[in-house]
Protein backbone atom coordinates (compact mmCIF):
# COMPACT_ATOMS: atom_id res chain seq x y z
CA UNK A 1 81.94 33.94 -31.54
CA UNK A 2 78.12 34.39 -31.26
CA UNK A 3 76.80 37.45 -29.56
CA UNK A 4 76.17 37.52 -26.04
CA UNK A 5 72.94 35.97 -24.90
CA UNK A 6 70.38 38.82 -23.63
CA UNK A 7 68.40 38.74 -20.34
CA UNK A 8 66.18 41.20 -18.95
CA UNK A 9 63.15 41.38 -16.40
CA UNK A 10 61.20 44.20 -18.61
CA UNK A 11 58.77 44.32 -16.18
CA UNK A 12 61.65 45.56 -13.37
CA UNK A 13 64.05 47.79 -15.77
CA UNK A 14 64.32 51.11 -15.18
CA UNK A 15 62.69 53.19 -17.74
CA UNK A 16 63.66 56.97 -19.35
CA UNK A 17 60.97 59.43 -20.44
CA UNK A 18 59.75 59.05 -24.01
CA UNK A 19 57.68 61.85 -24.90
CA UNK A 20 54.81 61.21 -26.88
CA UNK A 21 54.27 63.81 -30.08
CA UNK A 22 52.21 66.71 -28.08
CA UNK A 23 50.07 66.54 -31.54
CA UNK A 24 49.08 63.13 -31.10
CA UNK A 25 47.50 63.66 -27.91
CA UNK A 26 43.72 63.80 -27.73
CA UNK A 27 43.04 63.82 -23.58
CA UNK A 28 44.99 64.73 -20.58
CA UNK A 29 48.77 64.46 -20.17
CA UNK A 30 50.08 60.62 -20.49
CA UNK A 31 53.55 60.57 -19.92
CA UNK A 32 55.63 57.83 -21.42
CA UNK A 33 58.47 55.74 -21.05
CA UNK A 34 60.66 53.22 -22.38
CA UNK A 35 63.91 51.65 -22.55
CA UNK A 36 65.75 49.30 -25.44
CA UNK A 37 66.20 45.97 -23.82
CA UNK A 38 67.68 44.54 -27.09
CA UNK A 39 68.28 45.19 -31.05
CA UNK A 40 68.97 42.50 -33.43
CA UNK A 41 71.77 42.30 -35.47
CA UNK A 42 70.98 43.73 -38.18
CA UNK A 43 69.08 46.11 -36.85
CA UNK A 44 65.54 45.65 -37.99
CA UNK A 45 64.37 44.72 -34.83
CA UNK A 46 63.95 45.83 -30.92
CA UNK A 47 62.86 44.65 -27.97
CA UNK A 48 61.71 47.74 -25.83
CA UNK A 49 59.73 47.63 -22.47
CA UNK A 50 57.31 50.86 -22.47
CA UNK A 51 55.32 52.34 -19.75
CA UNK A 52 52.43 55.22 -20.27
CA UNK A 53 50.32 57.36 -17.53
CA UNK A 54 46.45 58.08 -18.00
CA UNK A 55 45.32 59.74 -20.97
CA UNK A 56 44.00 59.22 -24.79
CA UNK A 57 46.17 59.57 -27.93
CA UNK A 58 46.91 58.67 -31.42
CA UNK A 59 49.42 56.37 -32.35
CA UNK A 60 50.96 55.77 -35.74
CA UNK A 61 53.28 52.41 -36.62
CA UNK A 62 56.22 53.27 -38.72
CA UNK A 63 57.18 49.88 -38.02
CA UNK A 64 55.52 46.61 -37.08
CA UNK A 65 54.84 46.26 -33.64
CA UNK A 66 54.43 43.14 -31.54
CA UNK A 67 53.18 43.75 -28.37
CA UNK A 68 52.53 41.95 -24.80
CA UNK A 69 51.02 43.41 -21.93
CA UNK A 70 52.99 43.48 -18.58
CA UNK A 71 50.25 45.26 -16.66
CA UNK A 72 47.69 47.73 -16.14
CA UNK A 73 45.11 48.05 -19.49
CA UNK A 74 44.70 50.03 -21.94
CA UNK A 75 41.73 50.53 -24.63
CA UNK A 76 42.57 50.57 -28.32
CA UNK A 77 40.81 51.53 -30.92
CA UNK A 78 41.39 50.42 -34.54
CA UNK A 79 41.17 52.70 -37.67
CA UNK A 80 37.57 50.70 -38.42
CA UNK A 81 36.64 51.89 -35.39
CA UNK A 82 36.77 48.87 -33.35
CA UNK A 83 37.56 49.09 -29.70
CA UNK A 84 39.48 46.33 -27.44
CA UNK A 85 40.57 46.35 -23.81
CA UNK A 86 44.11 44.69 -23.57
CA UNK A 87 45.09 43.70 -19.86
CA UNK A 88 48.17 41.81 -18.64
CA UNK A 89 49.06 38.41 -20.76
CA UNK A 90 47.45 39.60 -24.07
CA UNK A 91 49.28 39.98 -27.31
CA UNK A 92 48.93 41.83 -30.40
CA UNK A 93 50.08 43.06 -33.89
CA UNK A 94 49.67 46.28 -35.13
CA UNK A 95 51.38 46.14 -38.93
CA UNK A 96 53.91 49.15 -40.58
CA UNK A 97 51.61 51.73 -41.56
CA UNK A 98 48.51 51.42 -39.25
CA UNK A 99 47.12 53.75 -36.55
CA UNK A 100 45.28 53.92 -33.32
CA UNK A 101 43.98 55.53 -30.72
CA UNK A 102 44.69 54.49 -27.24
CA UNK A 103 42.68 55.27 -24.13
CA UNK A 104 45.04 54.57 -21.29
CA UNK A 105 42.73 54.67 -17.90
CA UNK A 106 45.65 54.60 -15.36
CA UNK A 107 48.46 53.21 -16.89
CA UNK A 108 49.93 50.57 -18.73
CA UNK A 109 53.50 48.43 -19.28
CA UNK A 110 54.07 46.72 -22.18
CA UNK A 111 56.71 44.43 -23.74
CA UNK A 112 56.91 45.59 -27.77
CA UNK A 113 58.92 43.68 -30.18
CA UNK A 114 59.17 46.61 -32.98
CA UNK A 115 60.10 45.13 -36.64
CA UNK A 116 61.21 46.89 -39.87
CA UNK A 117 59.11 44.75 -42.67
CA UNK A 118 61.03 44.39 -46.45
CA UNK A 119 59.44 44.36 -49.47
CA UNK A 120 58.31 41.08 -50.64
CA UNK A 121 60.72 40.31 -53.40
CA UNK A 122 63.34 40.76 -50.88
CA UNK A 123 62.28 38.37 -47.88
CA UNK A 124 61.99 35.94 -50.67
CA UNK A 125 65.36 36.45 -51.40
CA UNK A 126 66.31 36.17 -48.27
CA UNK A 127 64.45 32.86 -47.48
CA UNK A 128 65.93 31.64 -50.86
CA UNK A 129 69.39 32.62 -49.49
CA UNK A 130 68.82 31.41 -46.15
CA UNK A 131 67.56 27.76 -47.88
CA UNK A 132 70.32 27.70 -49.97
CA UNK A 133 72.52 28.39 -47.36
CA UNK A 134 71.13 25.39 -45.34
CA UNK A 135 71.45 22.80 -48.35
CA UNK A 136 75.24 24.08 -48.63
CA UNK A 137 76.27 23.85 -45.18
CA UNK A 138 73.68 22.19 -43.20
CA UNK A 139 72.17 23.88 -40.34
CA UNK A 140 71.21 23.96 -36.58
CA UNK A 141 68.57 21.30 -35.41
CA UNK A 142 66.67 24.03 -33.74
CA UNK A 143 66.33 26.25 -36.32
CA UNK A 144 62.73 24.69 -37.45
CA UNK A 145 61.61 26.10 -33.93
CA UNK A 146 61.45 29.20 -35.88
CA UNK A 147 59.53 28.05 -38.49
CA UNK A 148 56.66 27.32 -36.18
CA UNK A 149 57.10 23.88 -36.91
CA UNK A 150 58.75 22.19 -33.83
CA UNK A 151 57.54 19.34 -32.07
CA UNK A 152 56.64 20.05 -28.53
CA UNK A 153 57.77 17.34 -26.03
CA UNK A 154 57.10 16.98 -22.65
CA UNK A 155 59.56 16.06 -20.03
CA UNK A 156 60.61 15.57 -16.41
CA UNK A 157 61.88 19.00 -16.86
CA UNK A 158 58.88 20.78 -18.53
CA UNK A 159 57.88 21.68 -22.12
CA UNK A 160 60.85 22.12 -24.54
CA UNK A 161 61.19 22.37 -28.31
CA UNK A 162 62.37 19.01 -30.30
């Protein structure tokens, strides 16, 4: 049996405090918090909903981090030195390894989708694994939807993945 299909409204859950490292912070007090909405199942990767009050600190990626904005903005600024605003709907990546500083004016939610990356010989293992896997015992029609190379159709019922 599969396991159980997650749902969550991250922009409604309630979130616990999740202290940011006191030496991180550059400007006033922001006060963070989070919760784990979902880990995959083999644990390299979470979904976690996060939520952080006004102020300015570092921030350092152990991991890679996909992010979405829910609301509010916030001001990041890259390790060349480059500044962007991110507001509600944007997206971005910040890769294993990389820092930032964020500038947090009032506060911001975000949706982050936090990924431990594998060495390169060993995701092409895995893909080889995963292909081999497929040529032995065939696999799910949808599974190209992964792949980024779906068809998109349209329908009475809306946009869905072919």
């Amino acid at each position: 049996m599969s396991p159980p299909v997650v749902f969550a409204a991250p922009a409604d859950v309630e979130l616990a405090p999740a202290p940011i490292p006191a030496h991180w912070i550059i400007e006033g007090t922001p006060q963070a918090h989070s919760k784990r909405l979902s880990t995959s199942a083999d644990g390299t990767a979470a979904v976690i909903a996060w939520l952080c009050t006004a102020g300015r600190f570092n921030w350092h990626y152990t991991v890679e981090e996909i992010l979405h904005i829910i609301s509010g903005e916030v001001f990041v600024t890259d390790e060349s030195g480059e500044s962007r605003r991110l507001g509600p709907g944007d997206m971005v990546v910040f890769p294993a390894g990389s820092s930032s500083v964020w500038h947090v004016p009032h506060q911001v939610k975000k949706l982050a989708i936090c990924r431990h990356s594998m060495p390169r010989p060993l995701g092409f293992a895995v893909r080889a694994w995963n292909k081999l896997v497929t040529i032995l015992y065939g696999s799910p029609e949808d599974d190209e939807a992964l792949d980024g190379n779906a068809q998109v159709r349209t329908g009475r019922a809306g946009v869905t993945a072919a």
